[in-house]
PDB file of N, CA and C in Angstrom:
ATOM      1  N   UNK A   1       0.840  -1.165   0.000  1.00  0.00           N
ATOM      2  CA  UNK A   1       0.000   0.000   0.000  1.00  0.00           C
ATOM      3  C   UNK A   1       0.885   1.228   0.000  1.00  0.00           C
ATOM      4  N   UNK A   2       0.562   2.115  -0.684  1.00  0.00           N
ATOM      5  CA  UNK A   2       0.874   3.381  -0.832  1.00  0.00           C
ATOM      6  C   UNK A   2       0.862   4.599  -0.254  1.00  0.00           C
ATOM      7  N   UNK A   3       0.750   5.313   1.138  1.00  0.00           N
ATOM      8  CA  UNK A   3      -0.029   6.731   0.936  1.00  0.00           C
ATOM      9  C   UNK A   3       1.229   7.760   0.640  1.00  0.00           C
ATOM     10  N   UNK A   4      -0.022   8.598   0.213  1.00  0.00           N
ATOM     11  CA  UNK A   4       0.750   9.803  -0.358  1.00  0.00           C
ATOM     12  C   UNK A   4       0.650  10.744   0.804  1.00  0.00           C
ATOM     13  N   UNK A   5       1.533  11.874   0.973  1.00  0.00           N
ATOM     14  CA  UNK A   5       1.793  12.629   1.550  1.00  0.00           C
ATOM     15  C   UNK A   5       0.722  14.278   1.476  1.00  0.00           C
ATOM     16  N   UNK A   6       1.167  15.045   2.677  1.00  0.00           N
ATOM     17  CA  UNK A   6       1.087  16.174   2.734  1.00  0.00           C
ATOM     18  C   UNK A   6       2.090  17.676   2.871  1.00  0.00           C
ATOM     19  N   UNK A   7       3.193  16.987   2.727  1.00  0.00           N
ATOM     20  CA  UNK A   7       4.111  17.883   3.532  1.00  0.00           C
ATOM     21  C   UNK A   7       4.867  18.978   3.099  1.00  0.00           C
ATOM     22  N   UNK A   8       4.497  19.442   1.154  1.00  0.00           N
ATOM     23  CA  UNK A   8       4.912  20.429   0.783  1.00  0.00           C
ATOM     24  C   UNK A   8       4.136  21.701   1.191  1.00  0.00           C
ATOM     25  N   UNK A   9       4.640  22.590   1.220  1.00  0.00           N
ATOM     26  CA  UNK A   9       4.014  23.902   1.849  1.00  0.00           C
ATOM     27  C   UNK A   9       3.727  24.895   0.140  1.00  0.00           C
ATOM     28  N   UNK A  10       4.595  25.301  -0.700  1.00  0.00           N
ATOM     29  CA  UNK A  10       4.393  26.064  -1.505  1.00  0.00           C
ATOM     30  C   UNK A  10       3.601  25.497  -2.278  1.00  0.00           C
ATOM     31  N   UNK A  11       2.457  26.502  -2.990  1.00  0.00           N
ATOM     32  CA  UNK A  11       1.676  26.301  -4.214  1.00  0.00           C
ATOM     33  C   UNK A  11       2.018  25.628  -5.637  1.00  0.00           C
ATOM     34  N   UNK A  12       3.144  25.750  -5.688  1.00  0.00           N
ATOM     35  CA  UNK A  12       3.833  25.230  -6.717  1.00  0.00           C
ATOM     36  C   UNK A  12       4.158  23.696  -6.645  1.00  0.00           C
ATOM     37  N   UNK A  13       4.712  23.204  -5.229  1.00  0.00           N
ATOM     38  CA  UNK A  13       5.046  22.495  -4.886  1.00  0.00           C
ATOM     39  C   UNK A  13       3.506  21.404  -4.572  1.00  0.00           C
ATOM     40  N   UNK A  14       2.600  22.084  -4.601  1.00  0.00           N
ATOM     41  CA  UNK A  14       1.488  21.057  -4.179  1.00  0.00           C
ATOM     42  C   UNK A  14       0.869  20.840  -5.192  1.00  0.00           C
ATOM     43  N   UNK A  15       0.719  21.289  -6.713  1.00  0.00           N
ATOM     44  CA  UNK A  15       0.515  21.373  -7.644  1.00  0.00           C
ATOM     45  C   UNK A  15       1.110  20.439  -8.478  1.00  0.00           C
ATOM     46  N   UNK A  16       2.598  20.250  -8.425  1.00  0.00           N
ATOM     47  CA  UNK A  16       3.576  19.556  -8.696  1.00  0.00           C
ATOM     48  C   UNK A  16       3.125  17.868  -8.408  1.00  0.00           C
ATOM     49  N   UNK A  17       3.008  17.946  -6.990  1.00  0.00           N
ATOM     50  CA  UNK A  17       2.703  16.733  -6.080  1.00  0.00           C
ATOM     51  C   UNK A  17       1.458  16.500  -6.580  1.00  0.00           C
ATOM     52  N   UNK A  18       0.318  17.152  -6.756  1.00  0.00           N
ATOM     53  CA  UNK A  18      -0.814  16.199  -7.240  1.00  0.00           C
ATOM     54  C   UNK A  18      -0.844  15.798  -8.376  1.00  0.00           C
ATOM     55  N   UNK A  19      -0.011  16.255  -9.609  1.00  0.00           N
ATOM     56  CA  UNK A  19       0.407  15.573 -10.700  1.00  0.00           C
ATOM     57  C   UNK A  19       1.300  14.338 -10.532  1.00  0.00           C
ATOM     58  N   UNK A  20       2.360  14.328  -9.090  1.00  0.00           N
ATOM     59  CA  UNK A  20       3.196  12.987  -9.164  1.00  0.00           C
ATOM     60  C   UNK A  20       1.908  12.009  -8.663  1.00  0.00           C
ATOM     61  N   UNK A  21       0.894  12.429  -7.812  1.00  0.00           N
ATOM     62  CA  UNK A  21       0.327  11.862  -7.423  1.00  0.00           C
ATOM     63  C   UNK A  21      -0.796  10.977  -8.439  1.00  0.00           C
ATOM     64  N   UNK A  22      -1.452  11.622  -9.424  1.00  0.00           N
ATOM     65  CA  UNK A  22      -2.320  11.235 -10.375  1.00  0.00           C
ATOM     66  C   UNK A  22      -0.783  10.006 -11.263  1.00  0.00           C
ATOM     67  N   UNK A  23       0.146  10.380 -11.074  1.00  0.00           N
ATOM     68  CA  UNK A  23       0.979   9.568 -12.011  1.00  0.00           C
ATOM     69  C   UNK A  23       1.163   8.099 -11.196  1.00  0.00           C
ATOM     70  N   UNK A  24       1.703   8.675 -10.086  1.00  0.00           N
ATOM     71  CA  UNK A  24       1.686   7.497  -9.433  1.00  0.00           C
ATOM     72  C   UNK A  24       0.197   6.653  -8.749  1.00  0.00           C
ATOM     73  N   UNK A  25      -0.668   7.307  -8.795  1.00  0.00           N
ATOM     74  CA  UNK A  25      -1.943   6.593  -8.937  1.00  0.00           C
ATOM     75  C   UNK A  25      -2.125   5.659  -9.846  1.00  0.00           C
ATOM     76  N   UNK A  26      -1.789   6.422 -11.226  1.00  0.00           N
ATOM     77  CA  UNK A  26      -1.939   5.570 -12.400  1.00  0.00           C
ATOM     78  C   UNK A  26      -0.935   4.483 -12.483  1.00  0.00           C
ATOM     79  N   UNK A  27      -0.150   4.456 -11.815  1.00  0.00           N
ATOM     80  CA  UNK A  27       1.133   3.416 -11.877  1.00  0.00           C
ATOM     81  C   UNK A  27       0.674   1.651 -10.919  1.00  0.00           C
ATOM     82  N   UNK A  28       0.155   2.808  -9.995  1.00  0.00           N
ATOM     83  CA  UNK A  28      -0.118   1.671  -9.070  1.00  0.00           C
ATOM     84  C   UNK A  28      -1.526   1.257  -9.262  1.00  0.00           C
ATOM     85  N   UNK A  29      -1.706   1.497  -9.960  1.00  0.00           N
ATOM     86  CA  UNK A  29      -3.558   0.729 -10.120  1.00  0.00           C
ATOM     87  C   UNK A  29      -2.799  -0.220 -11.735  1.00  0.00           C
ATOM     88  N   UNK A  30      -2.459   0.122 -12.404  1.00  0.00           N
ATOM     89  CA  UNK A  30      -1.468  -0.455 -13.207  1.00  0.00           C
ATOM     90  C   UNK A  30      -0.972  -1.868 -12.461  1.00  0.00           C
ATOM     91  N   UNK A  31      -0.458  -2.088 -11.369  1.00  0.00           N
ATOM     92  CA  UNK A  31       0.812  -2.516 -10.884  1.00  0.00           C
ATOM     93  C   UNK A  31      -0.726  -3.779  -9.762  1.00  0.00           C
ATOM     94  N   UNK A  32      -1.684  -3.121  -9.824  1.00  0.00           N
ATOM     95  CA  UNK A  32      -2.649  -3.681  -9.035  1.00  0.00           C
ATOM     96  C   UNK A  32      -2.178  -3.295  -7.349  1.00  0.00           C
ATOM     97  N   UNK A  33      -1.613  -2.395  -6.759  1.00  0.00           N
ATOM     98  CA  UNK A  33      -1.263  -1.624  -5.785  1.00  0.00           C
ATOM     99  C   UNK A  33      -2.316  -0.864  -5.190  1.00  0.00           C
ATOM    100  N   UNK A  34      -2.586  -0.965  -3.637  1.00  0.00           N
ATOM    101  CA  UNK A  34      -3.721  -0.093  -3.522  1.00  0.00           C
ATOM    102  C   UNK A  34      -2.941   1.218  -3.100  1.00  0.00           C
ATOM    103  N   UNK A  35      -3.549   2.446  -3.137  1.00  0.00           N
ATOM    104  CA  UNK A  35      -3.018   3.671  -2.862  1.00  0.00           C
ATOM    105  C   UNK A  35      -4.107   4.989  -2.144  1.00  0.00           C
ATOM    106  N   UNK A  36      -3.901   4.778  -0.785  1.00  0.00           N
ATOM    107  CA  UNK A  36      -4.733   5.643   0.072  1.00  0.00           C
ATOM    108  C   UNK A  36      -4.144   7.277  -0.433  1.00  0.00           C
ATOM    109  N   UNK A  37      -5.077   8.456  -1.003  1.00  0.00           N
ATOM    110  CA  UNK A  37      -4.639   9.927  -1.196  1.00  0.00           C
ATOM    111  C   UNK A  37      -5.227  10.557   0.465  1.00  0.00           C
ATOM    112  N   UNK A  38      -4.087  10.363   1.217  1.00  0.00           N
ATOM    113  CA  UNK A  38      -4.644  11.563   2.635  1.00  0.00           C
ATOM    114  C   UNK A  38      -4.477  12.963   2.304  1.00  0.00           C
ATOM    115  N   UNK A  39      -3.787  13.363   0.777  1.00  0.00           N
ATOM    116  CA  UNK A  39      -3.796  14.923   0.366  1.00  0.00           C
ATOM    117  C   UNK A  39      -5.128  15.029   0.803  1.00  0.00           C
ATOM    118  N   UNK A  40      -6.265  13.868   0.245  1.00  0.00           N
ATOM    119  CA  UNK A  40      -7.524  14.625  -0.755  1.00  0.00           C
ATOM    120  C   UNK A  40      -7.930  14.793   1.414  1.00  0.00           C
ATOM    121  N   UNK A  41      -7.811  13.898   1.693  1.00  0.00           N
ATOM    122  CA  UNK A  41      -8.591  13.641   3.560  1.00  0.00           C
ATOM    123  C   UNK A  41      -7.950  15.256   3.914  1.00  0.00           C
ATOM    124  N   UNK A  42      -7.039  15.273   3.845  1.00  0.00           N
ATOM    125  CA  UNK A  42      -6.619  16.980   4.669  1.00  0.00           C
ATOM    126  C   UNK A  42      -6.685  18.014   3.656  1.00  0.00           C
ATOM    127  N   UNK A  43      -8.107  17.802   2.704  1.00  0.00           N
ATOM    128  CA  UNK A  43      -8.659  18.524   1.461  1.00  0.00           C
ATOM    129  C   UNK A  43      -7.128  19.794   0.990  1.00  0.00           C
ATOM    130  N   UNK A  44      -6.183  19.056   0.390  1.00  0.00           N
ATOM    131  CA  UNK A  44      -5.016  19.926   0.545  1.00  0.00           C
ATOM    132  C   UNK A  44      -5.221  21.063  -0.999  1.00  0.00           C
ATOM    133  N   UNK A  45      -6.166  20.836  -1.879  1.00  0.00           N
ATOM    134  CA  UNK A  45      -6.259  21.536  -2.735  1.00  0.00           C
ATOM    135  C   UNK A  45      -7.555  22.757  -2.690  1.00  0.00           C
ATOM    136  N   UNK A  46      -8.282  22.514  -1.693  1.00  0.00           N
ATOM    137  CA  UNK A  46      -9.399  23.561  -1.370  1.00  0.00           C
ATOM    138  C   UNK A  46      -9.298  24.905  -0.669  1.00  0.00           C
ATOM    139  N   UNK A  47      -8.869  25.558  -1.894  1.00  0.00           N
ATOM    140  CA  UNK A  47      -8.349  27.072  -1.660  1.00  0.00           C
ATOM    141  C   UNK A  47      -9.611  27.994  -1.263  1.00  0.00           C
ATOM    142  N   UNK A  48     -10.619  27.314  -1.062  1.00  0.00           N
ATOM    143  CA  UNK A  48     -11.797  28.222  -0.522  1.00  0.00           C
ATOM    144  C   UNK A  48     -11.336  28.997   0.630  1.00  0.00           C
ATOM    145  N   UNK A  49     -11.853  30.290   0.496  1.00  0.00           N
ATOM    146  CA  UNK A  49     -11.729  31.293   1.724  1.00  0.00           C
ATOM    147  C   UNK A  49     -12.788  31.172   3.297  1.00  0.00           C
ATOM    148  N   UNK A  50     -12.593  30.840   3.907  1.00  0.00           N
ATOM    149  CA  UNK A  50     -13.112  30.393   5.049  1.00  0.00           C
ATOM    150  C   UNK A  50     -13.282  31.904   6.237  1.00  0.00           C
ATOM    151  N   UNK A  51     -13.829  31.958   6.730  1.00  0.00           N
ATOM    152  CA  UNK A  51     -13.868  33.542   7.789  1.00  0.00           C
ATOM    153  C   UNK A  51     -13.526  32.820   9.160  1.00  0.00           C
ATOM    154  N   UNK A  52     -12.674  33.391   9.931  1.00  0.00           N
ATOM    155  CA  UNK A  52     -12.245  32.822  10.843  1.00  0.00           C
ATOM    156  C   UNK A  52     -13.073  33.622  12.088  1.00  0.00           C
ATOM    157  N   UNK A  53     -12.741  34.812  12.245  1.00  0.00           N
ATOM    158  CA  UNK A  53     -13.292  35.916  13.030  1.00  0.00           C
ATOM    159  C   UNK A  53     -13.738  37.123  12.303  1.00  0.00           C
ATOM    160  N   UNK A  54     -14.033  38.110  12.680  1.00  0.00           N
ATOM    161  CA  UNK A  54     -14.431  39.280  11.793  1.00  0.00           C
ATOM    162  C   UNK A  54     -13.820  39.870  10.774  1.00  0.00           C
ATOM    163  N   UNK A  55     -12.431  39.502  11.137  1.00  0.00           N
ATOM    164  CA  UNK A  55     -11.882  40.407  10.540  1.00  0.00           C
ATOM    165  C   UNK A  55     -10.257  39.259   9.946  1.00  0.00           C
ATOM    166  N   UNK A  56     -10.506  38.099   9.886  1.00  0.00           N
ATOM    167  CA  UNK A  56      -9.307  37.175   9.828  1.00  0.00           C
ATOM    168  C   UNK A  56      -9.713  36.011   9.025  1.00  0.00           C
ATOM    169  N   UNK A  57      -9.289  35.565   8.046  1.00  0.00           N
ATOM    170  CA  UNK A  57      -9.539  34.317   7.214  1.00  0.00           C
ATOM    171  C   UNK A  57      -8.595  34.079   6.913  1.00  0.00           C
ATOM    172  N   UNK A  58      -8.775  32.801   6.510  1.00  0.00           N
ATOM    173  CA  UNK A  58      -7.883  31.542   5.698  1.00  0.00           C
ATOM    174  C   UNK A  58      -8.791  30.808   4.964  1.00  0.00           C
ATOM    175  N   UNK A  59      -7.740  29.639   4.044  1.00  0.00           N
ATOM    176  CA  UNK A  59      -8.185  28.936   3.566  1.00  0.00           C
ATOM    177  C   UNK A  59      -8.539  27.792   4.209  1.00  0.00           C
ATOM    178  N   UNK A  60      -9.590  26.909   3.334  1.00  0.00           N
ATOM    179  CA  UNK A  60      -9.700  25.778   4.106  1.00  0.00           C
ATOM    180  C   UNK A  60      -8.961  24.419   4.422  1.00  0.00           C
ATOM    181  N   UNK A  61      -8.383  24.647   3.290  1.00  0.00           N
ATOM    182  CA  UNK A  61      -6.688  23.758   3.422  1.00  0.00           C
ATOM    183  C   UNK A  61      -5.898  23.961   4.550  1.00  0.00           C
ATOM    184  N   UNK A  62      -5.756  24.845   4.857  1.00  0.00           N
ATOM    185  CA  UNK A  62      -4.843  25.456   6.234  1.00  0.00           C
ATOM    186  C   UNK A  62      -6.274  25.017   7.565  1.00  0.00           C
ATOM    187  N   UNK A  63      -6.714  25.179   7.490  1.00  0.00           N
ATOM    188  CA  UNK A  63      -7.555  24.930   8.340  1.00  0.00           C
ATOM    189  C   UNK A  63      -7.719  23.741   8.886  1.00  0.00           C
ATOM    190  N   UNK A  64      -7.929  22.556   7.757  1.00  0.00           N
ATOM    191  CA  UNK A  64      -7.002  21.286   7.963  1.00  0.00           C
ATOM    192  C   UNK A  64      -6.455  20.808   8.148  1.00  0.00           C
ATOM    193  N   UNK A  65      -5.147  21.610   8.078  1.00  0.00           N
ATOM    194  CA  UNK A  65      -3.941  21.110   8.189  1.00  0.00           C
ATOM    195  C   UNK A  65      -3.635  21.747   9.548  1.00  0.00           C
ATOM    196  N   UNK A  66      -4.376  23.013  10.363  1.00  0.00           N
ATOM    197  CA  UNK A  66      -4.002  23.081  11.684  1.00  0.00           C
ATOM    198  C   UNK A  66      -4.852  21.939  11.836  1.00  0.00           C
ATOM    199  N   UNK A  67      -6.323  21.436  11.910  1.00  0.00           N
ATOM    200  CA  UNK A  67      -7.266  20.430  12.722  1.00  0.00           C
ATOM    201  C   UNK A  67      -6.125  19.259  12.870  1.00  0.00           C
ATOM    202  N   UNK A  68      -5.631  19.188  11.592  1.00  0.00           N
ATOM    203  CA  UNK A  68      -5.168  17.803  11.829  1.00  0.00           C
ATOM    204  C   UNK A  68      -3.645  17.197  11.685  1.00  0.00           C
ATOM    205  N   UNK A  69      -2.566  18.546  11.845  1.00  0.00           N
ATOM    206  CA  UNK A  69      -1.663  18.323  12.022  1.00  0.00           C
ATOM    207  C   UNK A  69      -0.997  19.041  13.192  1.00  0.00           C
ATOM    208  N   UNK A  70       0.397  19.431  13.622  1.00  0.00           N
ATOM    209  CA  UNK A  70       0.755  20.625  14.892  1.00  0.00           C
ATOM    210  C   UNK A  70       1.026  21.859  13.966  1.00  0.00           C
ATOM    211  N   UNK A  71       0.750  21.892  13.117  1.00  0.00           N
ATOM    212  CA  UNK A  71       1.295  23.487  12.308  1.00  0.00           C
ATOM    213  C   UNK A  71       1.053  24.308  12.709  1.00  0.00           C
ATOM    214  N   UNK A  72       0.211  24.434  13.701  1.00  0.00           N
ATOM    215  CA  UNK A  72      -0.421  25.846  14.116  1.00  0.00           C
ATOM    216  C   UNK A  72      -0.693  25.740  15.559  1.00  0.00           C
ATOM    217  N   UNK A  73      -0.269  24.651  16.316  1.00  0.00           N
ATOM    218  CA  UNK A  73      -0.037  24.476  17.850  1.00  0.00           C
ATOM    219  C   UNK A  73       1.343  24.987  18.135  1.00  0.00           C
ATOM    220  N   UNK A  74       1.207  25.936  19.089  1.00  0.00           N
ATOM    221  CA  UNK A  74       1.854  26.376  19.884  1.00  0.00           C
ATOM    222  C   UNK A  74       3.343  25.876  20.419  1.00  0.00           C
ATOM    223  N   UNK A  75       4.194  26.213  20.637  1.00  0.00           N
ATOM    224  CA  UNK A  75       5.557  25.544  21.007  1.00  0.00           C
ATOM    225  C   UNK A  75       4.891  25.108  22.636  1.00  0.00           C
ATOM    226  N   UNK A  76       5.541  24.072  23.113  1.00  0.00           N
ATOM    227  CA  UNK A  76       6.645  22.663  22.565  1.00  0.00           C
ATOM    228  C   UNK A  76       6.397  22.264  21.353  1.00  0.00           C
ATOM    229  N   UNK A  77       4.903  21.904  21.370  1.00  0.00           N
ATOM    230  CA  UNK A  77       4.389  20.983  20.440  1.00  0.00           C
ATOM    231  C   UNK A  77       4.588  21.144  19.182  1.00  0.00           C
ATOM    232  N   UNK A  78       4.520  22.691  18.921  1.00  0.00           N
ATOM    233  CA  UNK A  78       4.459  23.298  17.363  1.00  0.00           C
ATOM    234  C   UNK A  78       5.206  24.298  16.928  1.00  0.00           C
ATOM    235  N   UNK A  79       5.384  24.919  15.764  1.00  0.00           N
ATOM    236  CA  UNK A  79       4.909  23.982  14.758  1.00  0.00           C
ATOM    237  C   UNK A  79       5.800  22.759  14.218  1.00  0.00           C
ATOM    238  N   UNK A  80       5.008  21.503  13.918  1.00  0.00           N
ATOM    239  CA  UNK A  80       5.165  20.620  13.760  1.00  0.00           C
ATOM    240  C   UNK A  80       4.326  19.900  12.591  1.00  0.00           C
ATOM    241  N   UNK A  81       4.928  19.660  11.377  1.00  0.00           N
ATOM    242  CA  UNK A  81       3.889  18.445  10.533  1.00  0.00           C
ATOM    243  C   UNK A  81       3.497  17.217  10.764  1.00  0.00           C
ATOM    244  N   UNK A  82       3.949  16.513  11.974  1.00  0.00           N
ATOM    245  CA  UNK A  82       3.105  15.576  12.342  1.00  0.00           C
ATOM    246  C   UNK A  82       1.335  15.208  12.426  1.00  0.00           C
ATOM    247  N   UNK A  83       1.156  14.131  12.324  1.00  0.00           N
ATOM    248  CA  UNK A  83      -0.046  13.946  12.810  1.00  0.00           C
ATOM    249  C   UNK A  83      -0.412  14.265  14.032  1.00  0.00           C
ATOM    250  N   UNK A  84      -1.710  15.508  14.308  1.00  0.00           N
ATOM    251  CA  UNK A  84      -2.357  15.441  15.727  1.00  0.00           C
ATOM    252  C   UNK A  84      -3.117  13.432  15.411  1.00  0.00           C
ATOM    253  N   UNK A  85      -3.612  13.388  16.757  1.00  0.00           N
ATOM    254  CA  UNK A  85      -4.947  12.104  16.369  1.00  0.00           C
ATOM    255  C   UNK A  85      -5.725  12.220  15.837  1.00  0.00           C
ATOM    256  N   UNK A  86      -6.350  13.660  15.980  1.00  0.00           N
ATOM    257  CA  UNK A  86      -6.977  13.642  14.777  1.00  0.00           C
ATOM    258  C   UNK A  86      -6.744  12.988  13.227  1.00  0.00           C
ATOM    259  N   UNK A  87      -5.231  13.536  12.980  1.00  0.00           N
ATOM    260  CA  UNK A  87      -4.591  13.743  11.844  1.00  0.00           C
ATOM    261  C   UNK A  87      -4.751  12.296  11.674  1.00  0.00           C
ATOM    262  N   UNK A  88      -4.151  11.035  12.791  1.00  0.00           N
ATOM    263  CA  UNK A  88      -3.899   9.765  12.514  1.00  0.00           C
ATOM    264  C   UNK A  88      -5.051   9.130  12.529  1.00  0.00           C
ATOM    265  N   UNK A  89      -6.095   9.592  12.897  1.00  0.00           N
ATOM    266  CA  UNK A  89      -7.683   9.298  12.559  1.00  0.00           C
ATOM    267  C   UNK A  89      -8.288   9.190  11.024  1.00  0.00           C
ATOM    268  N   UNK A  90      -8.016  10.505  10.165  1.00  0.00           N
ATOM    269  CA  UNK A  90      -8.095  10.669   9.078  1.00  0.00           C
ATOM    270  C   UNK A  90      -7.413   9.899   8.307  1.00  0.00           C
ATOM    271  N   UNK A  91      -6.276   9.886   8.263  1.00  0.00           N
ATOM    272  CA  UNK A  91      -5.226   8.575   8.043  1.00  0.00           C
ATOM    273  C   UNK A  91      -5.611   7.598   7.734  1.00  0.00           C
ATOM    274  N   UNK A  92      -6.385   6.589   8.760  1.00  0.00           N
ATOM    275  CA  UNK A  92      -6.737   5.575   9.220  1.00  0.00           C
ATOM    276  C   UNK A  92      -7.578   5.317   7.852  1.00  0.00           C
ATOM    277  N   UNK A  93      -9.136   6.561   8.242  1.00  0.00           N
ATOM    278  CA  UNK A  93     -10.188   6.366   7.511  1.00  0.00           C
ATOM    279  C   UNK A  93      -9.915   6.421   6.032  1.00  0.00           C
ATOM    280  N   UNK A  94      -8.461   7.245   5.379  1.00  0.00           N
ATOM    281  CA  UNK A  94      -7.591   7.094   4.038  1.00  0.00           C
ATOM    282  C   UNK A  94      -7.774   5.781   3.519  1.00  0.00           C
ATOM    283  N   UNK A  95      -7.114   4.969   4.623  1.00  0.00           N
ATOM    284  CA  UNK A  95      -6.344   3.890   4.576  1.00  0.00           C
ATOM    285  C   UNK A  95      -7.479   2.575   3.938  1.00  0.00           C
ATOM    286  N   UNK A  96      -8.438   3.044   5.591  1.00  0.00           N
ATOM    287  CA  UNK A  96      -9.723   1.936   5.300  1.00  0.00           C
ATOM    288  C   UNK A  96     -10.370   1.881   4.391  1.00  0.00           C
ATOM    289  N   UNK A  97     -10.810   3.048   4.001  1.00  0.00           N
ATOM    290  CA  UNK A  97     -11.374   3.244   2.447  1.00  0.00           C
ATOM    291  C   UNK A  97     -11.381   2.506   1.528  1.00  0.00           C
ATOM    292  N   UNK A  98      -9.860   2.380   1.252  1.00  0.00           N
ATOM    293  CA  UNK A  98      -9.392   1.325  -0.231  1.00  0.00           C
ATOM    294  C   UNK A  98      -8.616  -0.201   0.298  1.00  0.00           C
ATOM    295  N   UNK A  99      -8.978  -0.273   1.172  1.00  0.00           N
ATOM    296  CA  UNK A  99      -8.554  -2.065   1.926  1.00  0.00           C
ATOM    297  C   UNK A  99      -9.857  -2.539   1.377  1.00  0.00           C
ATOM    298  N   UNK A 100      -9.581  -3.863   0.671  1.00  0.00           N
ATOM    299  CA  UNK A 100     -10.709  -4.889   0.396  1.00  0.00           C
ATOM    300  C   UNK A 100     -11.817  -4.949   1.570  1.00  0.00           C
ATOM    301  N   UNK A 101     -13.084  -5.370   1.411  1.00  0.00           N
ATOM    302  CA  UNK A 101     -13.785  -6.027   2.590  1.00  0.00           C
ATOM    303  C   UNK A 101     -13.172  -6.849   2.816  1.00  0.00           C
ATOM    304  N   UNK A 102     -12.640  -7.861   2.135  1.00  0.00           N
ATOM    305  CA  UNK A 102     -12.447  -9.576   2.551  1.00  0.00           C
ATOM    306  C   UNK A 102     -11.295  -9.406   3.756  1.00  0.00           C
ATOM    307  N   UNK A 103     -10.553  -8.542   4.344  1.00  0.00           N
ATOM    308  CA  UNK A 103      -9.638  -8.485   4.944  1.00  0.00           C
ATOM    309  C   UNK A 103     -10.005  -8.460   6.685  1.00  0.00           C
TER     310      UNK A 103
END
């Protein structure tokens, strides 16, 4: 099994990655490989503008990626690209998704 990552930060760079990603999708369904996308779980391409407080927004990608990683927790902890549990929750449900029933 496969998963793909989250961990480029620039626009360019995530753009890049969902093209290796569609390639290597296509490789491994090719190859009969299963391949969990946790990009799409931490919606890493949804540049929608989100309102945070009155006067403060982001996107909803970032928003995600604080829910469900330390990027935006506070030192010790942060910032950090790890998985919160959350994060390894989402993961999981990546994962389960494309596992056979028979398993």
């Amino acid at each position: 099994m496969i998963v793909t990552d989250h961990t480029e930060r620039s626009r360019s760079a995530r753009y890049q990655r969902s093209g290796d990603n569609r390639k290597r999708a296509r490789r491994t369904q090719f190859l009969n490989v299963l391949m969990a996308d946790v990009a799409d779980v931490f919606n890493e391409e949804n540049a929608t503008v989100v309102r945070l407080f009155k006067k403060e927004s982001t996107t909803a990608n970032v928003v995600y990626e604080c829910r469900f990683t330390w990027m935006c927790a506070a030192k010790p902890f942060g910032p950090n690209i790890h998985p919160t549990d959350a994060g390894y929750q989402a993961i999981t449900k990546a994962i389960v998704a494309v596992l056979p029933a028979n398993l």
